[in-house]
N, C-alpha and C. Protein backbone atom coordinates (compact mmCIF):
# COMPACT_ATOMS: atom_id res chain seq x y z
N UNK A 1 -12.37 10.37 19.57
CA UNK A 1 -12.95 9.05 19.53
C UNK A 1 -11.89 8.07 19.04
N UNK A 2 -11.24 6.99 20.13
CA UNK A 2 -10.41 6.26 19.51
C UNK A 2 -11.15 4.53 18.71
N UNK A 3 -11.01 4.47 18.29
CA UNK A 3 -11.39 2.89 17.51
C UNK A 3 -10.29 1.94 17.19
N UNK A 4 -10.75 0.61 17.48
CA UNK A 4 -9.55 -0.39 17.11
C UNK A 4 -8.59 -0.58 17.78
N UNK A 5 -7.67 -0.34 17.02
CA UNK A 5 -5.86 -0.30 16.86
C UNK A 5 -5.41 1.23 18.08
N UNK A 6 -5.84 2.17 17.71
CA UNK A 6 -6.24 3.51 18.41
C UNK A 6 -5.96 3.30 20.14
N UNK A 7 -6.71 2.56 20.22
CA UNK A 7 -6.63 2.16 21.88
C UNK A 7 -5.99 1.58 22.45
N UNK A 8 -5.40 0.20 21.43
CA UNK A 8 -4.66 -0.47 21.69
C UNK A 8 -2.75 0.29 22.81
N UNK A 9 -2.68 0.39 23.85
CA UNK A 9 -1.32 0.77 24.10
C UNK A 9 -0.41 -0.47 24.44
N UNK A 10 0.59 0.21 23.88
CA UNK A 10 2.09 -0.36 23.83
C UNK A 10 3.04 -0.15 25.21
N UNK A 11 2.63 -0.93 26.05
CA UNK A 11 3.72 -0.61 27.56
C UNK A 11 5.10 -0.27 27.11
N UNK A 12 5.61 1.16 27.59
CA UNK A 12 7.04 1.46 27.12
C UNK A 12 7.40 1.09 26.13
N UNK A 13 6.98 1.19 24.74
CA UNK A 13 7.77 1.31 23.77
C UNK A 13 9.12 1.46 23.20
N UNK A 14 9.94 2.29 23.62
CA UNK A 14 11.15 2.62 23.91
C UNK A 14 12.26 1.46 24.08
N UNK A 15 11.83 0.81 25.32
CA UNK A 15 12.20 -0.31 26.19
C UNK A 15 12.24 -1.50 25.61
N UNK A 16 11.05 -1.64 24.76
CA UNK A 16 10.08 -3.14 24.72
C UNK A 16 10.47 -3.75 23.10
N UNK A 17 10.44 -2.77 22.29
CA UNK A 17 10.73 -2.74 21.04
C UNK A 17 11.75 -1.40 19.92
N UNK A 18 11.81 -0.76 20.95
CA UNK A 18 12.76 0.18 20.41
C UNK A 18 12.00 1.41 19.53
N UNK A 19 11.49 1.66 20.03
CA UNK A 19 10.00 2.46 18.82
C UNK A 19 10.50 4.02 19.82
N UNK A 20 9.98 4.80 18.24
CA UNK A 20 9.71 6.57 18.70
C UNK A 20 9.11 6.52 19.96
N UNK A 21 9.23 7.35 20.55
CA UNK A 21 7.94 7.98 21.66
C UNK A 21 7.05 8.16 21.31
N UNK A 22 6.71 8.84 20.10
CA UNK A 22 5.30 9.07 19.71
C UNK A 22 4.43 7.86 19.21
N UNK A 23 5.47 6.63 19.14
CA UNK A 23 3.87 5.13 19.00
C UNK A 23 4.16 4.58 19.97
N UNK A 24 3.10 4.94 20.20
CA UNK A 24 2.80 4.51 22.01
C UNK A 24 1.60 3.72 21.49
N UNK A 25 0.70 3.89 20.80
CA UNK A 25 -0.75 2.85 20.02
C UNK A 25 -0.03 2.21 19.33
N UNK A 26 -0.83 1.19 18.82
CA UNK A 26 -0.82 0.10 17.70
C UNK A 26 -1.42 0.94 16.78
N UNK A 27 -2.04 1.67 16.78
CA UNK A 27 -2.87 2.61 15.71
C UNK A 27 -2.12 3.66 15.22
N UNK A 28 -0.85 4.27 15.96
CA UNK A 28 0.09 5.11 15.65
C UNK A 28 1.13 4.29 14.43
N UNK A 29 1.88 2.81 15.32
CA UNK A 29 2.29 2.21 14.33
C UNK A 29 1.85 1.93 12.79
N UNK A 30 0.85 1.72 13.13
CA UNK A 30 -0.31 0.89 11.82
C UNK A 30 -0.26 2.32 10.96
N UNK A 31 -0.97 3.76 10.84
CA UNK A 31 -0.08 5.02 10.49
C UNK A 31 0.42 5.32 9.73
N UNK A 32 1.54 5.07 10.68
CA UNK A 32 3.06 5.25 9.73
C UNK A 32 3.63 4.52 9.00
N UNK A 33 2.86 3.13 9.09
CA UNK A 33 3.17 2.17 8.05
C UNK A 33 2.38 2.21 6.99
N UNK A 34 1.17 2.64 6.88
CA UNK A 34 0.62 3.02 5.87
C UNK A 34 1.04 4.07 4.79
N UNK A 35 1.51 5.17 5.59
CA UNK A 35 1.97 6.11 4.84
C UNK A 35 3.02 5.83 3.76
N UNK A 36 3.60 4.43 4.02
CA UNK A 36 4.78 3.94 3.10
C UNK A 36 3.99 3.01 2.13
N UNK A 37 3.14 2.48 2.01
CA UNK A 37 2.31 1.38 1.38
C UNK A 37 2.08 2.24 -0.06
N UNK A 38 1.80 3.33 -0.10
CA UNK A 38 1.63 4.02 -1.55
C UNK A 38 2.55 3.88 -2.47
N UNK A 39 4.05 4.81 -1.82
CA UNK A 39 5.29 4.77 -2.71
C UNK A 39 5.82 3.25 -2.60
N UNK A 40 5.27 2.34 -2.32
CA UNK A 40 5.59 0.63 -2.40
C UNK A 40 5.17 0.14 -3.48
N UNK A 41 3.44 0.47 -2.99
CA UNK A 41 2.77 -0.05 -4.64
C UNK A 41 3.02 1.11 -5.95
N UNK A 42 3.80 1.97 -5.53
CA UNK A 42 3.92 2.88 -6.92
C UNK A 42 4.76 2.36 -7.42
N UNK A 43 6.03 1.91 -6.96
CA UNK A 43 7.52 1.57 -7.25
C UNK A 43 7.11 -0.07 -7.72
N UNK A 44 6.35 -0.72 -6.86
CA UNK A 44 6.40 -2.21 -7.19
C UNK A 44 5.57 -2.18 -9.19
N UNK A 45 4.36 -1.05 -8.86
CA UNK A 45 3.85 -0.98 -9.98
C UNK A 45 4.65 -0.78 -11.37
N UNK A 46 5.42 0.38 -11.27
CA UNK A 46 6.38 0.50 -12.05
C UNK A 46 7.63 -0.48 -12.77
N UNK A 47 8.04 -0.83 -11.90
CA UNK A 47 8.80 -2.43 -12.05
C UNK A 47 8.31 -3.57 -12.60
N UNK A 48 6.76 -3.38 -12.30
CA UNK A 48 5.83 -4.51 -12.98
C UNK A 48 5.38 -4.15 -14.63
N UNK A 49 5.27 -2.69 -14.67
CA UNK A 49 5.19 -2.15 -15.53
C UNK A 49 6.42 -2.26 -16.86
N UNK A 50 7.37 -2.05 -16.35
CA UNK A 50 8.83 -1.99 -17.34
C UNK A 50 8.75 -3.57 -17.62
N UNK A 51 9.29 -4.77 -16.36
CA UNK A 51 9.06 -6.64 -16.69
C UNK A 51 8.08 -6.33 -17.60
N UNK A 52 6.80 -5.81 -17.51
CA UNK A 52 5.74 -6.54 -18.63
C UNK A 52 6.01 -6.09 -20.21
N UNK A 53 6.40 -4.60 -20.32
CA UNK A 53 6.89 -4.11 -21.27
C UNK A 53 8.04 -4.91 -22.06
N UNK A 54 8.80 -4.96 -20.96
CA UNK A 54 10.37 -5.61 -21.63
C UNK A 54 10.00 -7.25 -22.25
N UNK A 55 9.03 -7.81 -21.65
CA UNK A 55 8.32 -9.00 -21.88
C UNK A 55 8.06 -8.81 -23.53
N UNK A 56 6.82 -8.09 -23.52
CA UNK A 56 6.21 -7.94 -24.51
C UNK A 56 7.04 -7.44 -25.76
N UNK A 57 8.00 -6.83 -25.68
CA UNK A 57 8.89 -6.69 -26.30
C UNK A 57 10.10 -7.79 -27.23
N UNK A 58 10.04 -8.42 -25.91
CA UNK A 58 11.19 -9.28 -26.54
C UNK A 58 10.17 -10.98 -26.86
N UNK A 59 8.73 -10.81 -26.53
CA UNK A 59 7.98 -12.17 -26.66
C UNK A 59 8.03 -12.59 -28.49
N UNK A 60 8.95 -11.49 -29.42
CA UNK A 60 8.88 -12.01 -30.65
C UNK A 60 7.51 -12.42 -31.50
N UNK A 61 6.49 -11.92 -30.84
CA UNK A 61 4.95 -12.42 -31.33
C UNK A 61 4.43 -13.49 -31.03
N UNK A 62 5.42 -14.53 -29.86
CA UNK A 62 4.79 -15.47 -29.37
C UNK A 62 3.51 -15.43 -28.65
N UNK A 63 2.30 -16.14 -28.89
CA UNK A 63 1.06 -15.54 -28.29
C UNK A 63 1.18 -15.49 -26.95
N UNK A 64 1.81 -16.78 -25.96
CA UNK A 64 2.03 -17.03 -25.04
C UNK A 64 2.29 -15.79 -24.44
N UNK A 65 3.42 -15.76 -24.55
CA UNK A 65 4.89 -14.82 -23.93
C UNK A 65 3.74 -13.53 -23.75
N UNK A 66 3.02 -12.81 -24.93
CA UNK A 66 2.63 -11.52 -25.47
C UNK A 66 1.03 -11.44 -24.67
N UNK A 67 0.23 -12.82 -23.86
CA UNK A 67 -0.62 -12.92 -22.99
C UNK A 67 -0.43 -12.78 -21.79
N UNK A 68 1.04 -13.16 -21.13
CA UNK A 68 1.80 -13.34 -20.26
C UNK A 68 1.88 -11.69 -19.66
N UNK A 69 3.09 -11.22 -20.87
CA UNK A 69 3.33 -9.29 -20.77
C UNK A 69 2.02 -8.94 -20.62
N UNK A 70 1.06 -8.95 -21.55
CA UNK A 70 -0.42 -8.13 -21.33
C UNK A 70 -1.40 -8.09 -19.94
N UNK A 71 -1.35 -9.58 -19.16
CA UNK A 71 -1.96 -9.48 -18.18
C UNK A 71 -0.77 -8.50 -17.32
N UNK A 72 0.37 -9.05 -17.04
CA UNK A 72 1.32 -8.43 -16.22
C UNK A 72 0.94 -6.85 -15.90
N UNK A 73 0.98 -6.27 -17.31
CA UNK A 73 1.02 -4.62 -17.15
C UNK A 73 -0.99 -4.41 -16.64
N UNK A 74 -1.35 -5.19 -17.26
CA UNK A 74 -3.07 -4.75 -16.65
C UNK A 74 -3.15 -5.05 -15.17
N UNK A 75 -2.79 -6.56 -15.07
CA UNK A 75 -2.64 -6.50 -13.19
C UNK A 75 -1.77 -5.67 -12.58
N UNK A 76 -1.17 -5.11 -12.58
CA UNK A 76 -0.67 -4.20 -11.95
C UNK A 76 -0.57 -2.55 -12.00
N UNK A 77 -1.47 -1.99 -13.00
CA UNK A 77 -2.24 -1.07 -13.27
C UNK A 77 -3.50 -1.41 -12.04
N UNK A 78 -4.45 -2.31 -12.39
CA UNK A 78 -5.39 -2.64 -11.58
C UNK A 78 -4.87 -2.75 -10.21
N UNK A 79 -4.29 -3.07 -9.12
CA UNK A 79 -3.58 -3.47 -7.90
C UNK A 79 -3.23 -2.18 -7.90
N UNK A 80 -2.37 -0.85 -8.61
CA UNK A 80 -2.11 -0.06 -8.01
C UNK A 80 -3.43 0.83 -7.76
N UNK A 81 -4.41 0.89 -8.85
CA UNK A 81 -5.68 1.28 -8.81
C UNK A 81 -6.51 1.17 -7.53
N UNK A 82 -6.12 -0.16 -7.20
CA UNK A 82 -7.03 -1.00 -6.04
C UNK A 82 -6.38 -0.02 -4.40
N UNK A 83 -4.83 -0.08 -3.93
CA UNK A 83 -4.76 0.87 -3.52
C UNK A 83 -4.62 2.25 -3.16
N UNK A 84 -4.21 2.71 -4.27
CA UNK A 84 -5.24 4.30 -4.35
C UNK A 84 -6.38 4.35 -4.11
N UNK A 85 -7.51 3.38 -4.77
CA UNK A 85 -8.59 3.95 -4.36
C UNK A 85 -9.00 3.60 -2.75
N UNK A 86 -7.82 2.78 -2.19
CA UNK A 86 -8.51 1.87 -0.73
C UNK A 86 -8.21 3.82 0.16
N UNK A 87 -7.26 3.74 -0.29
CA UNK A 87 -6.46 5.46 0.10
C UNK A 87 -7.58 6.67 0.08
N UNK A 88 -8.02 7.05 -0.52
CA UNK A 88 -8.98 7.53 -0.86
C UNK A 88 -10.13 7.61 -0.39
N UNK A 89 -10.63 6.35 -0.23
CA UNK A 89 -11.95 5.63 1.01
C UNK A 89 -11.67 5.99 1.82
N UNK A 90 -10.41 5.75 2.51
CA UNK A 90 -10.10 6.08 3.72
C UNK A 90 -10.18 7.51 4.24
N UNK A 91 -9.30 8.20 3.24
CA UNK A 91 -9.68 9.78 3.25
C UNK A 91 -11.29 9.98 4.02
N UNK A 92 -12.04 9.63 2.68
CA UNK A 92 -13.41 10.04 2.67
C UNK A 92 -14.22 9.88 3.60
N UNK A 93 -14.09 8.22 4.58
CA UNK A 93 -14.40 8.00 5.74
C UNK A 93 -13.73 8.81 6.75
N UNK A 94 -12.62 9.47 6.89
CA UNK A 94 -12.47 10.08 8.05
C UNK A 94 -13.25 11.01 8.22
N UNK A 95 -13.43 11.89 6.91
CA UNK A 95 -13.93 13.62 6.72
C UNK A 95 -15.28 13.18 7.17
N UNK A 96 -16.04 11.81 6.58
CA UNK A 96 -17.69 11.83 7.01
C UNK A 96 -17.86 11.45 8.62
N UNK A 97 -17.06 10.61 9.03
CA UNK A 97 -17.01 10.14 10.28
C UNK A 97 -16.82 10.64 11.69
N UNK A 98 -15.83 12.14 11.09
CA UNK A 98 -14.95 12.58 11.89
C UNK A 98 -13.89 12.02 12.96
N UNK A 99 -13.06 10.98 11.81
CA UNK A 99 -11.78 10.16 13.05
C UNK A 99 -10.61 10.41 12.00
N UNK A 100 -9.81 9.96 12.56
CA UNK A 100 -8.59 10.56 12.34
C UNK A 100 -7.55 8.62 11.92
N UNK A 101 -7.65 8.16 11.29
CA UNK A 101 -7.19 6.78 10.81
C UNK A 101 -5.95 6.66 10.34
N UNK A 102 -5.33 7.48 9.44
CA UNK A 102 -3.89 7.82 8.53
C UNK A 102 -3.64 8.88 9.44
């Protein structure tokens, strides 16, 4: 059962945009770009994580500065939260649905 993106084909790929053989869909592309979106928001998280730390660190007890670091490291705890769990859904909808999405 294809849906969406799935159906969508890409005339010669190869030719047209320079792509694998195997994304021949827009749903193939879409995929394999997902599969990178995790270790993005892990790495972006992390980075957000250390700035907020190093923030909070050097904010000297300024309340400002030390509100500033605190949201930093919670929003981006939360945002990586947000896609894991979108990851996850997704999982769960394929297994109930039976389609194949990631």
């Amino acid at each position: 059962m294809k849906l969406f993106a799935q159906g969508v084909k890409i005339p010669n790929p190869q030719k047209t945009i320079g792509l694998k053989p195997e994304f021949t869909t827009l749903g193939a592309i879409i995929s394999e770009a997902l599969k990178y979106v995790l270790v993005i928001g892990g790495l972006s998280m992390f980075a957000m994580l250390l700035f907020g730390g190093f923030t909070l660190l050097t904010s000297s007890g300024e309340a400002a500065k030390v509100k500033e670091a605190t949201d930093r490291i919670v929003f981006s705890i939360v945002g990586f939260l947000i896609i894991f769990a979108s990851y996850w859904i997704v999982q769960i909808v394929e297994i109930i649905l039976g389609l194949q999405i990631l």
